[in-house]
Protein backbone atom coordinates (compact mmCIF):
# COMPACT_ATOMS: atom_id res chain seq x y z
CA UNK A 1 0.00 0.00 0.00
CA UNK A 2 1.23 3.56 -1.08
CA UNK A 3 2.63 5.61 1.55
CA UNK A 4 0.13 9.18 1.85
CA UNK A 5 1.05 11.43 -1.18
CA UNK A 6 2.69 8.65 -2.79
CA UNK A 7 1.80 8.15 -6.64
CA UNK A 8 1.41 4.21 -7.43
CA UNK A 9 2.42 3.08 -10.84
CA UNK A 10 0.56 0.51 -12.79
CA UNK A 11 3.65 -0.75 -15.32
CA UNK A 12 2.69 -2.44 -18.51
CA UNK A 13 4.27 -4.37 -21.04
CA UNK A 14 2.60 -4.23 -24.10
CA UNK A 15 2.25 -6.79 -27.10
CA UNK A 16 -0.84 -6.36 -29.87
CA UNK A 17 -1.38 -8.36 -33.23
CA UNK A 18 -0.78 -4.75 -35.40
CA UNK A 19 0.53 -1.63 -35.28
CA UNK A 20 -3.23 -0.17 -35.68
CA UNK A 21 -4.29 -2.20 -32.61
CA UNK A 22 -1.29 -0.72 -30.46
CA UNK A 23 -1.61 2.60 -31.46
CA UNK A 24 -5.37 1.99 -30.45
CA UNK A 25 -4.48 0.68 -27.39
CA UNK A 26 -1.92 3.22 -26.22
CA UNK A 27 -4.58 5.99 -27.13
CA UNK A 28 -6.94 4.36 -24.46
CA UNK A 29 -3.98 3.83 -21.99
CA UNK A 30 -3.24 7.92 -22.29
CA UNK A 31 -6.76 8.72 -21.09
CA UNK A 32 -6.22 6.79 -17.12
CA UNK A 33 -5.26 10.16 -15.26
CA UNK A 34 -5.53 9.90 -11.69
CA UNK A 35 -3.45 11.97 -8.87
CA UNK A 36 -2.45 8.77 -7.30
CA UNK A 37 -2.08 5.73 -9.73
CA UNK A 38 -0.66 5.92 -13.16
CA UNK A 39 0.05 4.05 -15.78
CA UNK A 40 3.92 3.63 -17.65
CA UNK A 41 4.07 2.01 -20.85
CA UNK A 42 7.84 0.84 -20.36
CA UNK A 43 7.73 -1.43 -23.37
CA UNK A 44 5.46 -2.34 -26.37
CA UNK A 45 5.98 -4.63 -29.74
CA UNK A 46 3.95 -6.39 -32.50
CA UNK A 47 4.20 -10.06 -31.91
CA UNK A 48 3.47 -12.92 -29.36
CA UNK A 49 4.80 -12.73 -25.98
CA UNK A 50 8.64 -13.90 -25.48
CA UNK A 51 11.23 -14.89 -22.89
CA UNK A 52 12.31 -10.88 -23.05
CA UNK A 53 9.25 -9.59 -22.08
CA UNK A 54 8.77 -11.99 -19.30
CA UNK A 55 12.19 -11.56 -17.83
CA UNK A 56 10.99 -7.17 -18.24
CA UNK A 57 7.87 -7.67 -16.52
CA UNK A 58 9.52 -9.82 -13.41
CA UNK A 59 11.97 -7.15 -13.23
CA UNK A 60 10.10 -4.42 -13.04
CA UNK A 61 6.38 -6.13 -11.53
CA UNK A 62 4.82 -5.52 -14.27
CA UNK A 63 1.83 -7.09 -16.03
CA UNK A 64 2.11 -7.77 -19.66
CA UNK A 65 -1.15 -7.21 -21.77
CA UNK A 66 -1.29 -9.03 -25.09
CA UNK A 67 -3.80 -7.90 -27.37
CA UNK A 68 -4.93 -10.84 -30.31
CA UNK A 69 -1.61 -12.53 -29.53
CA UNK A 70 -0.61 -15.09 -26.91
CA UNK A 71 2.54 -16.14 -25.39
CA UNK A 72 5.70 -18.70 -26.64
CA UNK A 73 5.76 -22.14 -24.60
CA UNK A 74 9.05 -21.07 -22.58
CA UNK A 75 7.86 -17.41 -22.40
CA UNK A 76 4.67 -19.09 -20.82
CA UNK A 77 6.52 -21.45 -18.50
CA UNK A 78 9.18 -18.37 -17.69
CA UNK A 79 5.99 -16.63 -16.96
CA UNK A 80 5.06 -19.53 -14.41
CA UNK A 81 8.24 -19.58 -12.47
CA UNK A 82 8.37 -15.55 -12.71
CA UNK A 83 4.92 -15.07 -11.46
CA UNK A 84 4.20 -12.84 -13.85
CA UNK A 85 0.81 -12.03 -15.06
CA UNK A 86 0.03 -12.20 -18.48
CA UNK A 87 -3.44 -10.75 -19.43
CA UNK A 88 -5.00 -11.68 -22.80
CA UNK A 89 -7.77 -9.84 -24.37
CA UNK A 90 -9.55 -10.18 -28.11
CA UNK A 91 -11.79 -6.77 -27.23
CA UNK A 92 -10.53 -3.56 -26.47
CA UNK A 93 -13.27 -2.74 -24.35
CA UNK A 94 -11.45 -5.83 -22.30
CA UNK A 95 -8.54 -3.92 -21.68
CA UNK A 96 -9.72 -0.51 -20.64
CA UNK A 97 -12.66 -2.16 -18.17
CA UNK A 98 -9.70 -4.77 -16.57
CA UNK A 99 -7.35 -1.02 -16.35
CA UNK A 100 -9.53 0.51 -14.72
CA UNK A 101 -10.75 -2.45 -12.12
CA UNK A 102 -6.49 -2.79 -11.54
CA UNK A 103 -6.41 0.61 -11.03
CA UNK A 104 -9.34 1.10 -8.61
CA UNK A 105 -8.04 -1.46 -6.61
CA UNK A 106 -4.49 0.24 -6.15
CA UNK A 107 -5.79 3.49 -4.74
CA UNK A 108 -5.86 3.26 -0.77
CA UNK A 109 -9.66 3.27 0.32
CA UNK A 110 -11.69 5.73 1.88
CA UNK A 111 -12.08 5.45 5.84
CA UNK A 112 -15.67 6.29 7.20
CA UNK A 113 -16.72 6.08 10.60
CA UNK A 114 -19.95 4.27 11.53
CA UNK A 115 -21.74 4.79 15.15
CA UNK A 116 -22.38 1.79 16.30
CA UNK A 117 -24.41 2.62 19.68
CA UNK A 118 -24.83 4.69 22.54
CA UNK A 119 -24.25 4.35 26.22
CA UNK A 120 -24.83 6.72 29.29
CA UNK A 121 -22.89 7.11 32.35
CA UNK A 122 -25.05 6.16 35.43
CA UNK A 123 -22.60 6.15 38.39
CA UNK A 124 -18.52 5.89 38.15
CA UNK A 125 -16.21 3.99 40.09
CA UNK A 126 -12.77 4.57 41.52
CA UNK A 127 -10.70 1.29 41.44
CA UNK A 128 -6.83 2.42 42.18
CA UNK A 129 -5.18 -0.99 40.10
CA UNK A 130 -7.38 0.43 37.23
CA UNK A 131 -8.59 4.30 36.87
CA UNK A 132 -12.41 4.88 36.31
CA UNK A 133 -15.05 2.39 35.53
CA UNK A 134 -17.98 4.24 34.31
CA UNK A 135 -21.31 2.24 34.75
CA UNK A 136 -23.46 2.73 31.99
CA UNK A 137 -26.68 1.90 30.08
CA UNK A 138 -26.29 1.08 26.73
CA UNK A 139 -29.12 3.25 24.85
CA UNK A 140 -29.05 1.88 21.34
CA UNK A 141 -26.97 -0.38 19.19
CA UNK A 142 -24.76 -2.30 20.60
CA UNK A 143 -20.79 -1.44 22.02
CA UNK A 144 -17.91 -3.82 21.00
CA UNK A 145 -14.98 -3.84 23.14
CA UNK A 146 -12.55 -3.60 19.79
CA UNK A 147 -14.52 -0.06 19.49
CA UNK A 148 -13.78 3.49 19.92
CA UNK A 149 -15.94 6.27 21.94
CA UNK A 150 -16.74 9.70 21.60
CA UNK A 151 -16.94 11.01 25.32
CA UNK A 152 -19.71 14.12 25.07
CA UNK A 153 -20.63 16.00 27.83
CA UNK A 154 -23.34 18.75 27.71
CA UNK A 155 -23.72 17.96 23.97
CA UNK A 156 -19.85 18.94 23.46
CA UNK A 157 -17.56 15.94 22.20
CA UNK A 158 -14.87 16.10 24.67
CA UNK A 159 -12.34 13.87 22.87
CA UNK A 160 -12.43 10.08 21.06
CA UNK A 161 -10.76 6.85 23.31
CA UNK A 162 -10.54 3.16 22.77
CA UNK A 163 -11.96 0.87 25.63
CA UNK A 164 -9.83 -0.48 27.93
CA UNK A 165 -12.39 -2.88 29.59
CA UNK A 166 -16.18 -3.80 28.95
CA UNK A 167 -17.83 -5.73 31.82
CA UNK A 168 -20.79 -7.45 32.12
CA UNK A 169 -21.68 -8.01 36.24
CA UNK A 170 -18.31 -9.28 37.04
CA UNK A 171 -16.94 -10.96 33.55
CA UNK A 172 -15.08 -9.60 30.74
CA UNK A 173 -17.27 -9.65 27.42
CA UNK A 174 -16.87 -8.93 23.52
CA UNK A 175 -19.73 -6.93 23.28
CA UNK A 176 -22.97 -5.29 25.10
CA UNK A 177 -26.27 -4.67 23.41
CA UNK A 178 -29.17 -1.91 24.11
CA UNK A 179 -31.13 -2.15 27.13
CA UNK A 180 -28.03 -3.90 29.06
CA UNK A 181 -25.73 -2.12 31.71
CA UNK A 182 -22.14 -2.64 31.62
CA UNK A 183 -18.39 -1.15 33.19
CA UNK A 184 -16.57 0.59 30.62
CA UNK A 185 -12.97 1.49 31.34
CA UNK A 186 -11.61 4.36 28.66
CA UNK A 187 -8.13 3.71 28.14
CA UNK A 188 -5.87 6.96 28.77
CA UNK A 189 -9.03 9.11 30.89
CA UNK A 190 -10.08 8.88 34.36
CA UNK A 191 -11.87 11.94 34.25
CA UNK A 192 -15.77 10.80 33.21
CA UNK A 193 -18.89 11.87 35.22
CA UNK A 194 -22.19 10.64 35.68
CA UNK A 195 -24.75 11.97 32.56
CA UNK A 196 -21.60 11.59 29.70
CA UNK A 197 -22.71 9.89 26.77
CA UNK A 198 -21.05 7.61 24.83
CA UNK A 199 -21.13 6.87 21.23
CA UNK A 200 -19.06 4.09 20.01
CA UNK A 201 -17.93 3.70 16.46
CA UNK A 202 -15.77 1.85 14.27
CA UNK A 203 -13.93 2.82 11.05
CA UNK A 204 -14.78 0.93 7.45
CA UNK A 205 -12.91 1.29 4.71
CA UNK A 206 -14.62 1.81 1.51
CA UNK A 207 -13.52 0.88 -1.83
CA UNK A 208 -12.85 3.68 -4.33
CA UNK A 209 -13.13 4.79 -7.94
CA UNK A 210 -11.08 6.50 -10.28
CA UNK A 211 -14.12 9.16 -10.43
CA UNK A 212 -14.48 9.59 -6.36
């Protein structure tokens, strides 16, 4: 996965039946502009796939696309031990709808956060081995321990914390569900008061487009 800022580069070799279909091709190539993958042509020729090519592509990780042509027997086993991927297509419709899933899947995905539930602080305890346990009633949804909170207080998020612990009576537990009551431990505050609210969430990631 590309570091943040970091442009990801989709490399290609190229192999068509005729000089119309790679001029064709290229053509469609130029039009993939995105601000974070790109494609590089970094070699193209008329004629089936060979040894050359294969050895280029494992070089360099590319993919080799060959358009109404299809690979030598040692260029295919070379391809084998290489792991290289060699893509064959009849339509060029083929290759500009495969581009762009490749693509697509190379840019890093969006992260949205999704409430999960609600809890509110009844009473708190004091336990010196570890901080503030804040009893609560779980409102709506349901809290999972792997979650994070929003702490509010007076309608004003105060900050966001993971959960250190999630009790159920006495025993450690995975999750709690509306209607129950539960100990919640936040991990790095001892400062919650009776009436907070909190609103657990988890992040998803999302898969993009070349349009979004």
């Amino acid at each position: 996965r590309a570091k943040d800022g970091e442009v990801q580069d989709l490399l290609l070799v190229v192999k068509s039946d005729t000089p119309g279909s790679m001029e064709a091709l290229k053509h469609e190539i130029a039009k993939f502009e995105h601000p974070e993958v790109r494609v590089k042509v970094i070699h193209d020729g008329i004629g089936g796939v060979n040894e050359s090519d294969v050895y280029l592509a494992s070089a360099s990780s590319a993919v080799i696309f060959a358009f109404h042509v299809i690979a030598e027997d040692r260029a295919e086993q070379l391809a084998q031990q290489e792991g290289v991927d060699i893509r064959r297509y009849n339509i060029i419709y083929e290759v500009i709808d495969d581009m762009r899933r490749t693509l697509e899947g190379m840019l890093r995905p969006e992260q949205r956060e999704v409430v999960t539930g609600r809890a509110i602080v009844l009473r708190t305890f004091n336990i010196s081995r570890f901080g503030t346990i804040a009893g609560c009633r779980v409102l709506s949804g349901n809290i999972e321990r792997s979650h994070r909170v929003h702490l509010s207080r007076e309608q004003k998020i105060i900050n966001s914390y993971g959960i250190g612990s999630l009790r159920r009576e006495k025993d450690d537990v995975k999750e709690v569900r509306e209607g129950m009551e539960c100990g919640i431990r936040l991990e790095g505050f001892n400062d919650i008061k009776e009436g907070d609210l909190l609103e657990a969430y988890k992040i998803e990631e999302v898969r993009r487009t070349l349009d979004s």
